[in-house]
C-alpha atoms as a PDB file:
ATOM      1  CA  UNK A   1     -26.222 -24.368  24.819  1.00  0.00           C
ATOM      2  CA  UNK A   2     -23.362 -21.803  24.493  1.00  0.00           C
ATOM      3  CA  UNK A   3     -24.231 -18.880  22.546  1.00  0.00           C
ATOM      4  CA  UNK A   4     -21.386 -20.237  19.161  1.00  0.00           C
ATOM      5  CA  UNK A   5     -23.423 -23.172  18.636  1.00  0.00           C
ATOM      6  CA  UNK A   6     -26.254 -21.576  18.933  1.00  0.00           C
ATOM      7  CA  UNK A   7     -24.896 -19.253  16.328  1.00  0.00           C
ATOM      8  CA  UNK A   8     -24.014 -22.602  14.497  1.00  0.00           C
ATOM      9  CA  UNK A   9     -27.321 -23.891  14.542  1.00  0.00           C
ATOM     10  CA  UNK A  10     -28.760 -20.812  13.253  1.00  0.00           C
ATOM     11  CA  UNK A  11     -26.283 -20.759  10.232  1.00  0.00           C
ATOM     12  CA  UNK A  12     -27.049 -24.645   9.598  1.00  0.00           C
ATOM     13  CA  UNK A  13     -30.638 -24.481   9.575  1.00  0.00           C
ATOM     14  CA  UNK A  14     -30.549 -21.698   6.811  1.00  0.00           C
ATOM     15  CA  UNK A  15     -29.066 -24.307   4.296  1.00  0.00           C
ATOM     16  CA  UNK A  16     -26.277 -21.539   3.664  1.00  0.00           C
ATOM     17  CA  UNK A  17     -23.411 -23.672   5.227  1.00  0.00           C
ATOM     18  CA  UNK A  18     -22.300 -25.532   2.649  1.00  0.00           C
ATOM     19  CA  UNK A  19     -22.295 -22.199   0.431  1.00  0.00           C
ATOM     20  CA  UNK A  20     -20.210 -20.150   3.301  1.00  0.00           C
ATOM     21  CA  UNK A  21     -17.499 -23.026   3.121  1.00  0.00           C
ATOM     22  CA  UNK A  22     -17.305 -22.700  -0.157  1.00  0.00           C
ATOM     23  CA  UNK A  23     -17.030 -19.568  -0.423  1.00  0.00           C
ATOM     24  CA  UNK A  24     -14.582 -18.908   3.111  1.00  0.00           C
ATOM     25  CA  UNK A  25     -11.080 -19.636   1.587  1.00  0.00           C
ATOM     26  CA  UNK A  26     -11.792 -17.663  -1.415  1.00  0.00           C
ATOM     27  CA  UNK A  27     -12.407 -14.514   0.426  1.00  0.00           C
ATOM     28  CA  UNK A  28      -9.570 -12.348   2.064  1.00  0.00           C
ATOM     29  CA  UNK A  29     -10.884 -13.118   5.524  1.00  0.00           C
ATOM     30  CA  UNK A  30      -7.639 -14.366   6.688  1.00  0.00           C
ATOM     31  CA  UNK A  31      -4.321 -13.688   9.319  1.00  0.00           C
ATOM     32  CA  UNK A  32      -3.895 -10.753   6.873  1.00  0.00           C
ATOM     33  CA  UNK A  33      -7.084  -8.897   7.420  1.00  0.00           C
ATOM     34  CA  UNK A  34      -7.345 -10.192  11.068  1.00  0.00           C
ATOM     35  CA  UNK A  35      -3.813  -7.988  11.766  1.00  0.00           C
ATOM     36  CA  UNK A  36      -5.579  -4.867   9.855  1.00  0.00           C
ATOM     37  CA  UNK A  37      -8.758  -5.365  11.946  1.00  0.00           C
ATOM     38  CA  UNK A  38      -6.053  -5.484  14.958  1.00  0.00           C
ATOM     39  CA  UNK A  39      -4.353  -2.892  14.141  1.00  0.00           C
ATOM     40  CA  UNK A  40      -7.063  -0.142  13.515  1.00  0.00           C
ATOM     41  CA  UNK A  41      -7.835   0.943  16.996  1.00  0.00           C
ATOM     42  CA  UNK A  42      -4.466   1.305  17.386  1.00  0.00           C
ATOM     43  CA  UNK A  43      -3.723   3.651  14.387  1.00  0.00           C
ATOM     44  CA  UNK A  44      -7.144   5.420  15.701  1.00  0.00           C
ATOM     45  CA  UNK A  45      -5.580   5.465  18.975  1.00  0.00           C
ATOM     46  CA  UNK A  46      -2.099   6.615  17.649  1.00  0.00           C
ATOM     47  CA  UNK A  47      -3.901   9.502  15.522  1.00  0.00           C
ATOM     48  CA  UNK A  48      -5.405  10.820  18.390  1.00  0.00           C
ATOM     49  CA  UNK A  49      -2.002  11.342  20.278  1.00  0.00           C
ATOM     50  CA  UNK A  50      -0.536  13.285  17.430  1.00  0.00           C
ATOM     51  CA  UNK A  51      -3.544  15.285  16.807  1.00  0.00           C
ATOM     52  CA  UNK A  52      -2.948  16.328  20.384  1.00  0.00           C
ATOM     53  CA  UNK A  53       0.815  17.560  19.328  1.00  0.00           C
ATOM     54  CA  UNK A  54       0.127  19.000  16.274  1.00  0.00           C
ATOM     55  CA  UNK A  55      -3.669  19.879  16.010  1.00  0.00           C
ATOM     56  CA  UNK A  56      -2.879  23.477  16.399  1.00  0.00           C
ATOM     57  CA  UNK A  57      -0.794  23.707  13.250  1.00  0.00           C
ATOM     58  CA  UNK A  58      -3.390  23.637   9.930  1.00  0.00           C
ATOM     59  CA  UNK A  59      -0.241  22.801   7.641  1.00  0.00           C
ATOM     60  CA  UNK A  60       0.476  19.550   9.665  1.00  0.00           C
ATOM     61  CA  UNK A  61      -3.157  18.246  10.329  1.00  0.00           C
ATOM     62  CA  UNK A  62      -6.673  18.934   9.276  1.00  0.00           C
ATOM     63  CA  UNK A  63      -9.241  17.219  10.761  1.00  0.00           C
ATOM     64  CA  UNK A  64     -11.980  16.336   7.993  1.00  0.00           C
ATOM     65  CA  UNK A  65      -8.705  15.468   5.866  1.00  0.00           C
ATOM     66  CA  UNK A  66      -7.735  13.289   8.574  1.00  0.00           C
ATOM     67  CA  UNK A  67     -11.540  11.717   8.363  1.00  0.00           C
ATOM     68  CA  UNK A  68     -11.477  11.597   4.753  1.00  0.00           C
ATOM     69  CA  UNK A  69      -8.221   9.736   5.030  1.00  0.00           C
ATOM     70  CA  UNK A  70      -9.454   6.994   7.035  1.00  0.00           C
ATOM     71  CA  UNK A  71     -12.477   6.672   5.027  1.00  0.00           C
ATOM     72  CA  UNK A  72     -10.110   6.261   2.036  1.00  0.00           C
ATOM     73  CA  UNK A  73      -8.601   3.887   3.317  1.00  0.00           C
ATOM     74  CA  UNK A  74     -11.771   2.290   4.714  1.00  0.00           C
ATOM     75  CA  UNK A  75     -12.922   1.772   1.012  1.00  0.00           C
ATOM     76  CA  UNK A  76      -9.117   0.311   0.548  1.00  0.00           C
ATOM     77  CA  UNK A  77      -9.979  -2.735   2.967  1.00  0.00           C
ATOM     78  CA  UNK A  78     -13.688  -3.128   1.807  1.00  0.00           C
ATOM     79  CA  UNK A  79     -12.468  -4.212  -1.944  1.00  0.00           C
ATOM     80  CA  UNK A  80      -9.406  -5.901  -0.574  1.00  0.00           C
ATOM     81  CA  UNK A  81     -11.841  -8.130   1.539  1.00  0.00           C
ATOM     82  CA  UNK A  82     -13.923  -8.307  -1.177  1.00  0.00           C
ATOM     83  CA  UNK A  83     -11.873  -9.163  -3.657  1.00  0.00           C
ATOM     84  CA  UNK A  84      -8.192 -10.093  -3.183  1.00  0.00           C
ATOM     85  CA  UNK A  85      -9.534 -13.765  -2.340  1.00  0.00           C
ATOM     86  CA  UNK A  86     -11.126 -14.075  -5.528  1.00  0.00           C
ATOM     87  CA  UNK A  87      -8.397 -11.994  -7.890  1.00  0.00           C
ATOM     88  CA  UNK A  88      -5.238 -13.020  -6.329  1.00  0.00           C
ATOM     89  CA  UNK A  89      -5.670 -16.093  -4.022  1.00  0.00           C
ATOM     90  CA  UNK A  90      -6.283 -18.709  -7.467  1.00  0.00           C
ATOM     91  CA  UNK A  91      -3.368 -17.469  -8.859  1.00  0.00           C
ATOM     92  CA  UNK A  92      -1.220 -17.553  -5.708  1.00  0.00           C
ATOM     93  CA  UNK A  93      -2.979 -21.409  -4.916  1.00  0.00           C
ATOM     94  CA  UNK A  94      -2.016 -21.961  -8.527  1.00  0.00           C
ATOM     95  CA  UNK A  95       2.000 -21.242  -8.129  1.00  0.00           C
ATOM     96  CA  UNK A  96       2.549 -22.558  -4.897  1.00  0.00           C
ATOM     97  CA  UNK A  97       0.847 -25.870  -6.221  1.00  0.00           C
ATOM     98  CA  UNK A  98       3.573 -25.654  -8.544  1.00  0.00           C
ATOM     99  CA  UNK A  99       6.296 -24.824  -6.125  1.00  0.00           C
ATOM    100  CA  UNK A 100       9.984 -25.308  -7.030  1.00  0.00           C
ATOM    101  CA  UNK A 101      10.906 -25.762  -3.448  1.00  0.00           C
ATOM    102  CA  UNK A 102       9.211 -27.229   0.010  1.00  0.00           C
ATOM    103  CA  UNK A 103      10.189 -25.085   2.768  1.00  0.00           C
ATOM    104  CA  UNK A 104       9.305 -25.939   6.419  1.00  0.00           C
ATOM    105  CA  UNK A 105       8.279 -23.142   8.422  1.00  0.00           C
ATOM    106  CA  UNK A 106      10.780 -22.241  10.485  1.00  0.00           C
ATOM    107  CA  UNK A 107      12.962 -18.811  11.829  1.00  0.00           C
ATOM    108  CA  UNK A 108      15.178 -19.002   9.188  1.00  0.00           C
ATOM    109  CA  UNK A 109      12.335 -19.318   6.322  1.00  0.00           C
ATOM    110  CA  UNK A 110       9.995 -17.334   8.517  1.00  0.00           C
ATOM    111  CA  UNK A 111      12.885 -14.111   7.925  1.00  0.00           C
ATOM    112  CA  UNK A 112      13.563 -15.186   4.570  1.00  0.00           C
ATOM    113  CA  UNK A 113       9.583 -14.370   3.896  1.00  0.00           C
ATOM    114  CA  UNK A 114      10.067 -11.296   5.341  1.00  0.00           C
ATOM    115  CA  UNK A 115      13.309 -10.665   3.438  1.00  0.00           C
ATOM    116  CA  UNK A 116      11.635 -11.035   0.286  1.00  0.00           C
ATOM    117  CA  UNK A 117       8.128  -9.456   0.720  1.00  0.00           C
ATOM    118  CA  UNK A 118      10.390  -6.208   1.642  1.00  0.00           C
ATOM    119  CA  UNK A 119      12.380  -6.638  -1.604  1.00  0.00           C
ATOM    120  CA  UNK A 120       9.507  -7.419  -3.644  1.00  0.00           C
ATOM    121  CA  UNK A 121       7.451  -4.286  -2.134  1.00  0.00           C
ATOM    122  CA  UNK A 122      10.572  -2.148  -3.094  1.00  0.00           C
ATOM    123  CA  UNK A 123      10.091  -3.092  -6.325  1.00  0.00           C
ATOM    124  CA  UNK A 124       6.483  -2.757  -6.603  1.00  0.00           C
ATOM    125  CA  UNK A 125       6.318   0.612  -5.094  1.00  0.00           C
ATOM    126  CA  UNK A 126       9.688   1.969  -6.921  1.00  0.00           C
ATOM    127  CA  UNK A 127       7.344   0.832 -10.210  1.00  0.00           C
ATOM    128  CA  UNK A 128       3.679   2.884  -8.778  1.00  0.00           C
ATOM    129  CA  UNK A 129       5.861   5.839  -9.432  1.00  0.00           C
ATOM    130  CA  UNK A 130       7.526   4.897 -12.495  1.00  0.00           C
ATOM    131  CA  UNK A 131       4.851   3.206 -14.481  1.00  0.00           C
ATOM    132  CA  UNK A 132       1.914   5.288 -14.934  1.00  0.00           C
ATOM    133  CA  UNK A 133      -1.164   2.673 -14.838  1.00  0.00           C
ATOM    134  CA  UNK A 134       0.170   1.822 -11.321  1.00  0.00           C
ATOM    135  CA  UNK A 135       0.553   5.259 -10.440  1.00  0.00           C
ATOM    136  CA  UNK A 136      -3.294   5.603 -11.197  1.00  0.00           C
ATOM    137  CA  UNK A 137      -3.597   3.831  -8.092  1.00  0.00           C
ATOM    138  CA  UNK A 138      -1.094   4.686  -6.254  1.00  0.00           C
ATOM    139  CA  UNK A 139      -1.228   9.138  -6.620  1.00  0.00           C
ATOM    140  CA  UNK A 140      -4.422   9.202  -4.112  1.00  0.00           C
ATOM    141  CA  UNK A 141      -1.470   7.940  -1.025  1.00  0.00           C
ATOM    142  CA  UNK A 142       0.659  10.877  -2.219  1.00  0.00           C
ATOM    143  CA  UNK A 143      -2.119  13.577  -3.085  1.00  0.00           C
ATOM    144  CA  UNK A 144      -2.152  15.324   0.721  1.00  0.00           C
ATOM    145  CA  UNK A 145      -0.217  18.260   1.401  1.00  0.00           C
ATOM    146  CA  UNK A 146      -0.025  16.991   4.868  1.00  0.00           C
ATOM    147  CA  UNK A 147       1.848  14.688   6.449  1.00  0.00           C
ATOM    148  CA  UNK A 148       0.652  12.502   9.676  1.00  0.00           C
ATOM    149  CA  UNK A 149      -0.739   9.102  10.558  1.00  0.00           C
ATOM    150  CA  UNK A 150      -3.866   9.379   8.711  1.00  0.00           C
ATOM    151  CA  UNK A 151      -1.877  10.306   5.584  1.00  0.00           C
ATOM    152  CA  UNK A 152      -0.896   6.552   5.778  1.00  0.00           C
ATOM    153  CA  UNK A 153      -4.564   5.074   6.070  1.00  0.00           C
ATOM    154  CA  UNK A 154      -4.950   6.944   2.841  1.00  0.00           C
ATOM    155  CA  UNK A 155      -5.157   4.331   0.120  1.00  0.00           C
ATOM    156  CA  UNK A 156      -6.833   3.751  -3.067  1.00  0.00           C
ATOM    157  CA  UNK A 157      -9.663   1.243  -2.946  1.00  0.00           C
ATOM    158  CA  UNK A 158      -8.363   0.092  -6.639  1.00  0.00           C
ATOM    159  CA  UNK A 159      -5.486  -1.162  -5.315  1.00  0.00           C
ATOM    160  CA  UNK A 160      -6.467  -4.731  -6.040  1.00  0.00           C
ATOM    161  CA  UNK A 161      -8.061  -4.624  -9.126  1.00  0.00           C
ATOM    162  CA  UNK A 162      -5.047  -2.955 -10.949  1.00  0.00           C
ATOM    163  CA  UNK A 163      -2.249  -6.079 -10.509  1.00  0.00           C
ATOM    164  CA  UNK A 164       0.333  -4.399  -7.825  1.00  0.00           C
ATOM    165  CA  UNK A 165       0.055  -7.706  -6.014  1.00  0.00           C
ATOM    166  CA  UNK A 166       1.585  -9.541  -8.926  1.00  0.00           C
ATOM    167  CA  UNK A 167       5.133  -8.645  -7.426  1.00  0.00           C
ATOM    168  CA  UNK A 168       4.796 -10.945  -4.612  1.00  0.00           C
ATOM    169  CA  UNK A 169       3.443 -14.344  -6.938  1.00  0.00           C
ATOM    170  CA  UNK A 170       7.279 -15.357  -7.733  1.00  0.00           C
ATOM    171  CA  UNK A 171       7.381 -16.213  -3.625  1.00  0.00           C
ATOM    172  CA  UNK A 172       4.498 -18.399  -3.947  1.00  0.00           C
ATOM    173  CA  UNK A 173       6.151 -20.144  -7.081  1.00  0.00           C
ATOM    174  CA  UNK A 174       9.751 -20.369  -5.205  1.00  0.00           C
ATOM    175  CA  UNK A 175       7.888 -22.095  -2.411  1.00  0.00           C
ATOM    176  CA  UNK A 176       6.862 -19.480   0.233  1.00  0.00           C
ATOM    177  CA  UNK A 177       2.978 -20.206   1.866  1.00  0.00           C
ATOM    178  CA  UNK A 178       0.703 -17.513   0.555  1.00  0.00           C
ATOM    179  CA  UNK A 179      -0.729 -16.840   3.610  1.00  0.00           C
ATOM    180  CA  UNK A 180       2.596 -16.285   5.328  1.00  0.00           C
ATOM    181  CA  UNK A 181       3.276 -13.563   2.100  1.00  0.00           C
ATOM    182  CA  UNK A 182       0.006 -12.049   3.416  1.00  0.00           C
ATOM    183  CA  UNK A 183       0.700 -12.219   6.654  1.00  0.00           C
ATOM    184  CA  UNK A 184       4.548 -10.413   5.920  1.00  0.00           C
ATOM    185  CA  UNK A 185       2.709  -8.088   4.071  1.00  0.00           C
ATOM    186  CA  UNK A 186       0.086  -7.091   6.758  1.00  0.00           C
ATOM    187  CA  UNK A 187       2.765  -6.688   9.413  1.00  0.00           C
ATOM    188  CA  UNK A 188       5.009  -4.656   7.013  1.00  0.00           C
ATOM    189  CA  UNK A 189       2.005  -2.097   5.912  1.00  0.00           C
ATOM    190  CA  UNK A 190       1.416  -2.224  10.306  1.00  0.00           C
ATOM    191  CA  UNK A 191       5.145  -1.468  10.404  1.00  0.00           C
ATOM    192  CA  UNK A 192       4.689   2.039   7.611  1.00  0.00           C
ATOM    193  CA  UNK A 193       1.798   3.337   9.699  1.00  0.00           C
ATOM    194  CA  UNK A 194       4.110   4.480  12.261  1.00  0.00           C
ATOM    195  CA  UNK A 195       6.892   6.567   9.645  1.00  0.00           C
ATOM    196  CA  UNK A 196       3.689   9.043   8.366  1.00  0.00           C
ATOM    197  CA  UNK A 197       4.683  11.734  11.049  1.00  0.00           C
ATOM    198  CA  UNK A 198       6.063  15.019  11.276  1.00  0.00           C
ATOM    199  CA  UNK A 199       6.516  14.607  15.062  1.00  0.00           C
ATOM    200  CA  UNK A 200       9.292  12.135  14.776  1.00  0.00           C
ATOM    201  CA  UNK A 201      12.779  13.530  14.418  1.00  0.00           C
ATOM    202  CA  UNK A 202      15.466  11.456  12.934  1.00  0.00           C
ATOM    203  CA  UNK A 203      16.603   7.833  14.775  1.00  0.00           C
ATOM    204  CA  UNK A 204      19.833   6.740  15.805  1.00  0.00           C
ATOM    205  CA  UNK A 205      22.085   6.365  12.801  1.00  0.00           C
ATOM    206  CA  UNK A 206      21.674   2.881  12.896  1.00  0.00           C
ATOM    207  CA  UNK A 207      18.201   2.652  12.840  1.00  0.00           C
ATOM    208  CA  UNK A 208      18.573   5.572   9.648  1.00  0.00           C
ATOM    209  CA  UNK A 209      21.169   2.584   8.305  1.00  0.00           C
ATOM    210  CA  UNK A 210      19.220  -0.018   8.050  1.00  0.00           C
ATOM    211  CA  UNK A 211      15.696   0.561   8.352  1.00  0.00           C
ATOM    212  CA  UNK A 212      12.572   2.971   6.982  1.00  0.00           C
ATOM    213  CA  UNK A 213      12.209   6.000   9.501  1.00  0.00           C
ATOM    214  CA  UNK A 214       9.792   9.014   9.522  1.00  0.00           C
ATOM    215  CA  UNK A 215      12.700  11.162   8.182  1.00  0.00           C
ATOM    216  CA  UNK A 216      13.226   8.653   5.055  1.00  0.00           C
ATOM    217  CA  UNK A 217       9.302   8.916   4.443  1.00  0.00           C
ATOM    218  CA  UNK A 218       9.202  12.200   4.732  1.00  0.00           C
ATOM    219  CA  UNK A 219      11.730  12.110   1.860  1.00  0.00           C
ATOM    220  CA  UNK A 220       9.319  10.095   0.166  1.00  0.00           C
ATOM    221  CA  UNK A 221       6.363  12.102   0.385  1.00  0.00           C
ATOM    222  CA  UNK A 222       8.226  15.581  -0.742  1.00  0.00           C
ATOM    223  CA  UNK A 223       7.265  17.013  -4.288  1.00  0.00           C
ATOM    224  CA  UNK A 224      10.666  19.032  -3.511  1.00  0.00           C
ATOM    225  CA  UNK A 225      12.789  18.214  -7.232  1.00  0.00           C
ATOM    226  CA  UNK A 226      15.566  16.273  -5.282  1.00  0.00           C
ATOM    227  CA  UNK A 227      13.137  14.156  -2.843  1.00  0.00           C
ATOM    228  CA  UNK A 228      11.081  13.146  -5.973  1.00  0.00           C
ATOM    229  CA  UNK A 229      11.277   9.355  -7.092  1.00  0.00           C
ATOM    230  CA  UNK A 230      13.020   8.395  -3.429  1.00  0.00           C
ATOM    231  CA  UNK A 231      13.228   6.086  -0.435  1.00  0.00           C
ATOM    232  CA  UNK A 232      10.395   3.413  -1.666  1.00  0.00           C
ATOM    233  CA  UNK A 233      11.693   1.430   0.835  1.00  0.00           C
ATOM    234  CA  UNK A 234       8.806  -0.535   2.506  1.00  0.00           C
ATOM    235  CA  UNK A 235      10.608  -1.808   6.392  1.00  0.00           C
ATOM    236  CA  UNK A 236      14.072  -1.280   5.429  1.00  0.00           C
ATOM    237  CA  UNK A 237      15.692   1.167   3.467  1.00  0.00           C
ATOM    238  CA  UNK A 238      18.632  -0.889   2.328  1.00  0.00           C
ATOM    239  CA  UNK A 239      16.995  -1.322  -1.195  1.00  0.00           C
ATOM    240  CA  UNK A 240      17.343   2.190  -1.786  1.00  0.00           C
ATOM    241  CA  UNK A 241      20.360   1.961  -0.887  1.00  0.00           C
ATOM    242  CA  UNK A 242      21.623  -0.570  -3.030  1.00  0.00           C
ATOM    243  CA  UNK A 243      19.889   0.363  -6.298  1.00  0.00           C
ATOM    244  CA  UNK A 244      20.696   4.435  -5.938  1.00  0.00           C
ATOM    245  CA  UNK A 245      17.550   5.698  -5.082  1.00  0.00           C
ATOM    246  CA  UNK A 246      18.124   6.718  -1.498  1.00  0.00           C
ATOM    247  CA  UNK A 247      17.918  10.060  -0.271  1.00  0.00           C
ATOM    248  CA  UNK A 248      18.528  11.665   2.819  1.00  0.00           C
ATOM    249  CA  UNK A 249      16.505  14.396   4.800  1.00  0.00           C
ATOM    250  CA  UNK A 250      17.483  18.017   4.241  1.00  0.00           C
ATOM    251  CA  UNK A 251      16.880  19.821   7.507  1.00  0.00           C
ATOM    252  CA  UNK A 252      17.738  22.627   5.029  1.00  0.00           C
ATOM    253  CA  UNK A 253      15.282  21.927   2.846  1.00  0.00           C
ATOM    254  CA  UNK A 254      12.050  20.609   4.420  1.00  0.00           C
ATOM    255  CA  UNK A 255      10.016  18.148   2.146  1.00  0.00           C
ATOM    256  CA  UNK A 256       6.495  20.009   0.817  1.00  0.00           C
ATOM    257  CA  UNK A 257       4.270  17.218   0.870  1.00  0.00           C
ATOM    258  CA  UNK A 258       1.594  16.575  -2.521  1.00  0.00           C
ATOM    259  CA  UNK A 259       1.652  15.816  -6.073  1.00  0.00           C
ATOM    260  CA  UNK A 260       2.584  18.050  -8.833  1.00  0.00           C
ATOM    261  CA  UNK A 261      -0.347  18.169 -10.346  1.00  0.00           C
ATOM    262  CA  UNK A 262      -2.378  18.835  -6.889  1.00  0.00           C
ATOM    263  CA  UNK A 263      -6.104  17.355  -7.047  1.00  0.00           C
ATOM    264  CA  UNK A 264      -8.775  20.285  -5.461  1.00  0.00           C
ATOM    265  CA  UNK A 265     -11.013  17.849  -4.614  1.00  0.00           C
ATOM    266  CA  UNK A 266     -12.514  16.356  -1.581  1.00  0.00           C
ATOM    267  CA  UNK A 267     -15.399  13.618  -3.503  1.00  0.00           C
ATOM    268  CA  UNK A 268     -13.471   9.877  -2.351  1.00  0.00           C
ATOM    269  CA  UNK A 269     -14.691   8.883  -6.015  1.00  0.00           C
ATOM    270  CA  UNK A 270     -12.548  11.892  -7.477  1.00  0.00           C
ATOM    271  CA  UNK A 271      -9.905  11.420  -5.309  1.00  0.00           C
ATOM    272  CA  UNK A 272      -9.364   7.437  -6.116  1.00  0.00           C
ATOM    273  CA  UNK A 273      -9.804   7.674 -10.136  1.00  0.00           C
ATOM    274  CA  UNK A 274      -8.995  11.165 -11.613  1.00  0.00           C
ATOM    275  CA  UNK A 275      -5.706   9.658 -12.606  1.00  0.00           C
ATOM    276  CA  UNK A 276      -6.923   6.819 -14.338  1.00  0.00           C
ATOM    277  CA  UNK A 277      -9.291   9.857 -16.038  1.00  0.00           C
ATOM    278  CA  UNK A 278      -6.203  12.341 -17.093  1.00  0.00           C
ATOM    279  CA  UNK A 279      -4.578   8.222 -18.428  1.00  0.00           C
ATOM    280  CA  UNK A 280      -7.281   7.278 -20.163  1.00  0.00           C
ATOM    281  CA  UNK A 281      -7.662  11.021 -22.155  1.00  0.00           C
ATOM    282  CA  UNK A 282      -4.189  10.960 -22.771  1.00  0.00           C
ATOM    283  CA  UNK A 283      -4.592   7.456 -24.728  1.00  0.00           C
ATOM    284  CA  UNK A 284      -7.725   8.523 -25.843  1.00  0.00           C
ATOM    285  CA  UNK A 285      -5.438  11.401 -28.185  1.00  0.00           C
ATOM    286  CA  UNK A 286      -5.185  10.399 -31.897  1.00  0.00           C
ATOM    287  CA  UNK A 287      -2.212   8.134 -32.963  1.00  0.00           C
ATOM    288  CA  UNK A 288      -1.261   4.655 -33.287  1.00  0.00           C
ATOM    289  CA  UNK A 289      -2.299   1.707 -30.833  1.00  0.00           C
ATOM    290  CA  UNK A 290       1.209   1.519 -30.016  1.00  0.00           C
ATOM    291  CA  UNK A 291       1.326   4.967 -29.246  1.00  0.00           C
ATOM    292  CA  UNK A 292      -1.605   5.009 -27.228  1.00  0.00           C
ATOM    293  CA  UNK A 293      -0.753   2.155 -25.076  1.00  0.00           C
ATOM    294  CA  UNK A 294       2.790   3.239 -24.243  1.00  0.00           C
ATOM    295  CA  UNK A 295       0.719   5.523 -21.214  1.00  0.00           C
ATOM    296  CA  UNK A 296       0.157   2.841 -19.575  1.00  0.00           C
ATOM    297  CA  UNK A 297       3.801   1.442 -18.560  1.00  0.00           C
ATOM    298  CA  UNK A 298       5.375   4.846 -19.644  1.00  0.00           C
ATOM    299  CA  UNK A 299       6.422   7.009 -16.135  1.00  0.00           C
ATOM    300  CA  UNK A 300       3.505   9.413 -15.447  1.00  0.00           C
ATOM    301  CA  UNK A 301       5.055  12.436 -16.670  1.00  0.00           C
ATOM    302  CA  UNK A 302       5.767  11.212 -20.309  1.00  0.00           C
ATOM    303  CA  UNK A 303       3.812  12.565 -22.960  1.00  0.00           C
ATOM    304  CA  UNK A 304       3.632  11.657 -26.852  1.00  0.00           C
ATOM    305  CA  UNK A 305       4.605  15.064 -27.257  1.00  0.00           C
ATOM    306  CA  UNK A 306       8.304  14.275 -26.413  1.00  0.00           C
ATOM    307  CA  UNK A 307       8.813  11.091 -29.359  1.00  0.00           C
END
């Protein structure tokens, strides 16, 4: 007997199959995770080489940052595998049920899928910055002073629970396959591992054209005035700049990398909610339920004080 069906015998004879089927395609063990799962010796791997380049240099790496920012972004994957099958999959199964179109899977749909995860991620990321209760979740990727792969692992294990993925449910509705979203998705968060580096220069101008490069991220993750609010681009940078919120590098003017508000502390459980602490004080002020619930979709730097 080969050693799977013995496995399969095992899980038959506990009475729990019927449960575990059940349960299966509700739960985010799909293409999507499979490509993370991938992908993570790789990113280790990756790491590794630029610690090598730039491990002498405490502005540009730290090493129990670097841990801490894999173990963010291990708590990341452990609710999204948790989770996003039970939160988001119904309401994806839901729309695409209700599809306005039946595409075949094909090249040309295939890059349209792509196409529009990309657009919808611009949007989604453009609003973590600009609506605060996003930005809750979103702060912990941006709270590092540093910037290098593990910066990119760092993620906020909230993520799910707090309705970013809602940008990508029109796709489902128009008639793209959920898991092919997912799967777009996976290979486009794969694809912004590699542009969280300092030992990248800038690309051939083309490349700078048309897609997201380390020097556009860079942008991105300045607190500099005129890098703030920029390049949310998620593979290609033409969203930015066709909606006016592209920015180029300044070789003149470095990005510093953090917040404005810098968090000084290391605790994973301080690191992934004190914004949705300093949010829910704010509302917690005295004033109108109105008033109080414009901090939630208000940008994160708006205060009562200024109506």
């Amino acid at each position: 007997m080969a050693l799977m069906d013995m496995m399969m015998a095992v899980l038959e004879g506990s009475g729990l199959l019927p449960l575990w089927n059940a349960l299966a395609p509700r739960l985010a063990l799909d293409e999507r995770q499979l490509i993370f799962v991938v992908a993570t010796p790789v990113f280790i791997a990756v790491t590794l080489w630029e610690y090598l380049r730039i491990h002498h240099d405490p502005t540009r790496m730290n090493v129990p940052e670097a841990i801490r920012n894999f173990a963010l972004g291990a708590g990341y994957q452990f609710t999204e595998l948790l989770f996003a099958g039970l939160i988001a999959f119904p309401v994806y199964a839901f729309l695409y049920h209700h599809r306005i179109l039946d595409l075949e899977l094909n090249w040309a749909t295939g890059f349209l899928t792509f196409l529009g995860v990309d657009f919808c991620f611009y949007w989604m990321h453009r609003s973590s910055h600009r609506v605060r209760w996003f930005w809750a979740a979103h702060v912990v990727h941006h709270s590092s002073e540093r910037m290098n792969f593990s910066t990119a692992m760092r993620q906020n294990a909230t993520n799910i629970f707090n309705g970013m993925w809602l940008f990508y449910v029109p796709l489902a509705l128009i008639g793209f396959n959920p898991v092919w979203i997912g799967i777009a998705y996976a290979l486009s968060l794969v694809y912004q591992f590699f542009i969280h580096t300092t030992v990248i220069g800038k690309l051939p101008p083309w490349l700078e054209g048309v897609f997201n490069t380390p020097s556009h991220h860079r942008v991105h993750h300045g607190r500099n005035p005129g890098y703030i609010d920029r390049n949310y681009g998620g593979t290609l940078i033409i969203w930015d700049r066709l909606f006016g919120t592209f920015v180029a590098e300044d070789e003149q003017a470095p990005p510093e990398y953090g917040i404005t508000r810098p968090v000084r502390s290391n605790n994973l459980l301080v690191l992934w909610t004190h914004e949705y602490v300093d949010l829910f004080r704010a509302m917690a002020r005295p004033g109108s339920p109105l008033s109080r619930l414009k901090h939630l979709w208000k940008p994160p730097e708006w205060d009562r004080n200024e109506e």
